[in-house]
N, C-alpha and C. Protein backbone atom coordinates (compact mmCIF):
# COMPACT_ATOMS: atom_id res chain seq x y z
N UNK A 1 116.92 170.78 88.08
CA UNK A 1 115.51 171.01 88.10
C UNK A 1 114.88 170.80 86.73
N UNK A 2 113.48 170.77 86.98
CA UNK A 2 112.75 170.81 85.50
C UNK A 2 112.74 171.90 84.94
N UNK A 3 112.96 171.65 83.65
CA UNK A 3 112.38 173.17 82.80
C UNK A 3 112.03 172.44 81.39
N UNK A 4 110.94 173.43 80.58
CA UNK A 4 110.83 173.02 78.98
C UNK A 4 111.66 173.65 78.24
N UNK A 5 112.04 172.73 77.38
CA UNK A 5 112.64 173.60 76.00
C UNK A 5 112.08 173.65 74.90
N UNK A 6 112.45 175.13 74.18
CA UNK A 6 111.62 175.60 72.89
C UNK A 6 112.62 174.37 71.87
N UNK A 7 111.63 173.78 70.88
CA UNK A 7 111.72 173.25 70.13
C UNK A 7 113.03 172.81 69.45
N UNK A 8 113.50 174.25 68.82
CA UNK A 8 114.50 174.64 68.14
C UNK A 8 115.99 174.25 69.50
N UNK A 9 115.76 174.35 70.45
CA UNK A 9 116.55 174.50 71.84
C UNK A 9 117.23 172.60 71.78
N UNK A 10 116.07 171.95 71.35
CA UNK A 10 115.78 170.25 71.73
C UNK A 10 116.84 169.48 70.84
N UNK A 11 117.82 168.68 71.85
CA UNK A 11 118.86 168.02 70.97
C UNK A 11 118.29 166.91 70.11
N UNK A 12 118.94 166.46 69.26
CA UNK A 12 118.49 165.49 68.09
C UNK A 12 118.73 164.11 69.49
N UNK A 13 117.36 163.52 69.57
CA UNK A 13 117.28 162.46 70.21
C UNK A 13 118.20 161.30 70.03
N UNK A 14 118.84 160.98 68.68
CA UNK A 14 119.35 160.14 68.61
C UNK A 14 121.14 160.07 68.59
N UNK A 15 121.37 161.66 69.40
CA UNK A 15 122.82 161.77 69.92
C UNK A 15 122.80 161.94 71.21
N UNK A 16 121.75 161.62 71.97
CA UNK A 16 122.12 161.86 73.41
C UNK A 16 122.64 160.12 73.54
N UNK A 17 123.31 160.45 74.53
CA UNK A 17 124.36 159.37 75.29
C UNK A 17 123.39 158.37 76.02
N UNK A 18 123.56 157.10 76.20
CA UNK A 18 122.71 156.29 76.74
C UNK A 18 123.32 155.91 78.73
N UNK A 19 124.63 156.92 78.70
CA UNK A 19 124.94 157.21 80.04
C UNK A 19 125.28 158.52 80.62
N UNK A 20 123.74 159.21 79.65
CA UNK A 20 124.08 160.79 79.69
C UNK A 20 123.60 160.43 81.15
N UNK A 21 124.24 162.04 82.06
CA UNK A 21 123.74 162.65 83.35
C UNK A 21 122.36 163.05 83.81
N UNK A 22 122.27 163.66 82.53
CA UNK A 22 121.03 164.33 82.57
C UNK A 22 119.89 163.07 81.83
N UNK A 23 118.43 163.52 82.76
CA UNK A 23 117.48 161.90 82.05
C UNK A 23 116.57 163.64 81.42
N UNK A 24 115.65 163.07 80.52
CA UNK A 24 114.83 163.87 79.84
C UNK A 24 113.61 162.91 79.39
N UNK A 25 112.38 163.48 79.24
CA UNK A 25 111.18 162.59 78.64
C UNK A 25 110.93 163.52 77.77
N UNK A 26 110.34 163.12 76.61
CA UNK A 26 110.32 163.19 75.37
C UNK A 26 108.80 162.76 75.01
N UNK A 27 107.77 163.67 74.68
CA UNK A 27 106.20 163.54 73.85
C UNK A 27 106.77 163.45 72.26
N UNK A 28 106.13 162.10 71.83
CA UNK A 28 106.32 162.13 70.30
C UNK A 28 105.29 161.24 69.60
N UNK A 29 104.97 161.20 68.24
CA UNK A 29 104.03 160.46 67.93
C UNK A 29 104.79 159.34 67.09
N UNK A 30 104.12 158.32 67.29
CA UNK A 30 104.53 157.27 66.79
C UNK A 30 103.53 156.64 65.75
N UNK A 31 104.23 155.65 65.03
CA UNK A 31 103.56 155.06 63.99
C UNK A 31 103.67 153.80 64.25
N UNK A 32 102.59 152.82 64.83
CA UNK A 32 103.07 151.29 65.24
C UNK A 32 102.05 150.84 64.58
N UNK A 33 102.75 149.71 63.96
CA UNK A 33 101.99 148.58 63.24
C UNK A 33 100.46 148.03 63.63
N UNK A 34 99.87 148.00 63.30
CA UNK A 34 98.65 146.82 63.58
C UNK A 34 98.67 145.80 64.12
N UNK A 35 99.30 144.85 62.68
CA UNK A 35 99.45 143.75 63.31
C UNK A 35 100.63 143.63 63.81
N UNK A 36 101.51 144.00 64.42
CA UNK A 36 102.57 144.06 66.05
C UNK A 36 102.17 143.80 66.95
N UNK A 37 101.12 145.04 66.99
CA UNK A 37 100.36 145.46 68.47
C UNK A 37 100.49 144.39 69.42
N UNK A 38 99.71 143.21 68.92
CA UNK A 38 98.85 142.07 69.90
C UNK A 38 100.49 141.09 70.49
N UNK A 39 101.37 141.47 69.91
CA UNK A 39 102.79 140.56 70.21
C UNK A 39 103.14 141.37 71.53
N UNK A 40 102.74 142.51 71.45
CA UNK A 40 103.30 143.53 72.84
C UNK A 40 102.24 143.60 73.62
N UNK A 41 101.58 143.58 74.08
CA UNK A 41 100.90 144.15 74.57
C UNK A 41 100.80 143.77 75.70
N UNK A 42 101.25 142.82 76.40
CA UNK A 42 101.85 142.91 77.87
C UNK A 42 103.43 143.52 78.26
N UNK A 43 103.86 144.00 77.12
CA UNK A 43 105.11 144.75 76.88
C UNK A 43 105.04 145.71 76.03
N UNK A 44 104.25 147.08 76.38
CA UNK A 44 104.34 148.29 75.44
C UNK A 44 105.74 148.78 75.10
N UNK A 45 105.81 149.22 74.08
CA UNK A 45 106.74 149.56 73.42
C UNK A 45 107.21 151.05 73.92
N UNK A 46 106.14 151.44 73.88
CA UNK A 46 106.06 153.37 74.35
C UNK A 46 104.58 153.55 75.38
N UNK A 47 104.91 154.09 76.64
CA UNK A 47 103.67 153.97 77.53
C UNK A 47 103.05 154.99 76.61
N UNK A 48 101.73 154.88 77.26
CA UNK A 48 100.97 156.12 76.61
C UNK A 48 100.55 157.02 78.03
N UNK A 49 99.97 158.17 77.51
CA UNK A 49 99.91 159.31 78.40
C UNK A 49 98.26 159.19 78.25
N UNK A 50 97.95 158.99 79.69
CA UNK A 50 96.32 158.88 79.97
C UNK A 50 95.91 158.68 81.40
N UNK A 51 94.95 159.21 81.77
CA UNK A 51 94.18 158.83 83.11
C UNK A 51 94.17 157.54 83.41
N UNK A 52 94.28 156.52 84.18
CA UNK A 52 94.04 155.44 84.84
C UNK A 52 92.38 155.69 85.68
N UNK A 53 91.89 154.90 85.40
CA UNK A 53 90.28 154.95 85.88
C UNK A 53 90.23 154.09 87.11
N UNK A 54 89.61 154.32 88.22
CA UNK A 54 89.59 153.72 89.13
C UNK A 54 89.41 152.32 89.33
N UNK A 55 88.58 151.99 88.25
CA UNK A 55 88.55 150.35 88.02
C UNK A 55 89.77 149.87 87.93
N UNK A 56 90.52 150.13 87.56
CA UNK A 56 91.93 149.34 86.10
C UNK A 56 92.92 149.38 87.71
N UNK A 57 92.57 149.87 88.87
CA UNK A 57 93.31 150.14 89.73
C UNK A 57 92.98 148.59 90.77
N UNK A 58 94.40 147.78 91.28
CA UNK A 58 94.18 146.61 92.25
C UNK A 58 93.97 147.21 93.07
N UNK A 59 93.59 146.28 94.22
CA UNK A 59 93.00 146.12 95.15
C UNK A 59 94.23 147.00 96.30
N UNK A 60 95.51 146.46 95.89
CA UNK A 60 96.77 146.81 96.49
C UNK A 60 97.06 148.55 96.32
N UNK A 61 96.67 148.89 95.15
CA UNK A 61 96.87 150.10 94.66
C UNK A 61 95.43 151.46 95.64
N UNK A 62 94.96 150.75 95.59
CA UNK A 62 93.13 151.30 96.35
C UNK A 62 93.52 151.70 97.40
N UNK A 63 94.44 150.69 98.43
CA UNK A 63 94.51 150.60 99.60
C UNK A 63 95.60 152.20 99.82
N UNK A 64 96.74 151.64 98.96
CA UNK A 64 97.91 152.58 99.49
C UNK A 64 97.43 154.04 98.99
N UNK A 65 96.16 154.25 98.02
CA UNK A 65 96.14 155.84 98.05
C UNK A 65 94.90 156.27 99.29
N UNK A 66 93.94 155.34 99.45
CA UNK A 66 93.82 155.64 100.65
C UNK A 66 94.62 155.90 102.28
N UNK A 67 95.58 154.97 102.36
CA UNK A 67 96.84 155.14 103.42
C UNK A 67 97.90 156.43 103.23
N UNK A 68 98.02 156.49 101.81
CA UNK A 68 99.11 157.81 101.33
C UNK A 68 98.08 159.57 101.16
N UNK A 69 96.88 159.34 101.43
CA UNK A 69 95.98 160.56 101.24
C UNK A 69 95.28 161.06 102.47
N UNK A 70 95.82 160.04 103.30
CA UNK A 70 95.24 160.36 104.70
C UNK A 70 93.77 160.35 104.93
């Protein structure tokens, strides 16, 4: 199940196993270049955490939360 951990609790990210059992997500701030950006940007590096606005949503996507919301 889910649970949070206190800070101090949180393993050093860069010893967990890349065929650990357990999956975990991780909030952190990052520092990305400027000029990078525009090389990714149909390939983010790190999603970001934000609302999706109904516009930015296809036509395909419209349909199935109307069909999935009854």
């Amino acid at each position: 199940g889910f649970r949070w951990l206190e800070l101090d609790k949180l393993p050093d990210i860069q010893s967990i196993s890349l065929t650990a059992k357990r999956d975990s997500t991780w909030e952190v701030k990052l520092k990305y270049l400027d000029h990078i950006h525009p090389t990714h940007t149909d390939y983010p590096l790190c999603p970001e955490r934000r609302i999706v606005k109904c516009n930015e949503l296809s036509t395909h996507q419209k349909d199935l939360i109307d069909k999935l919301s009854g």
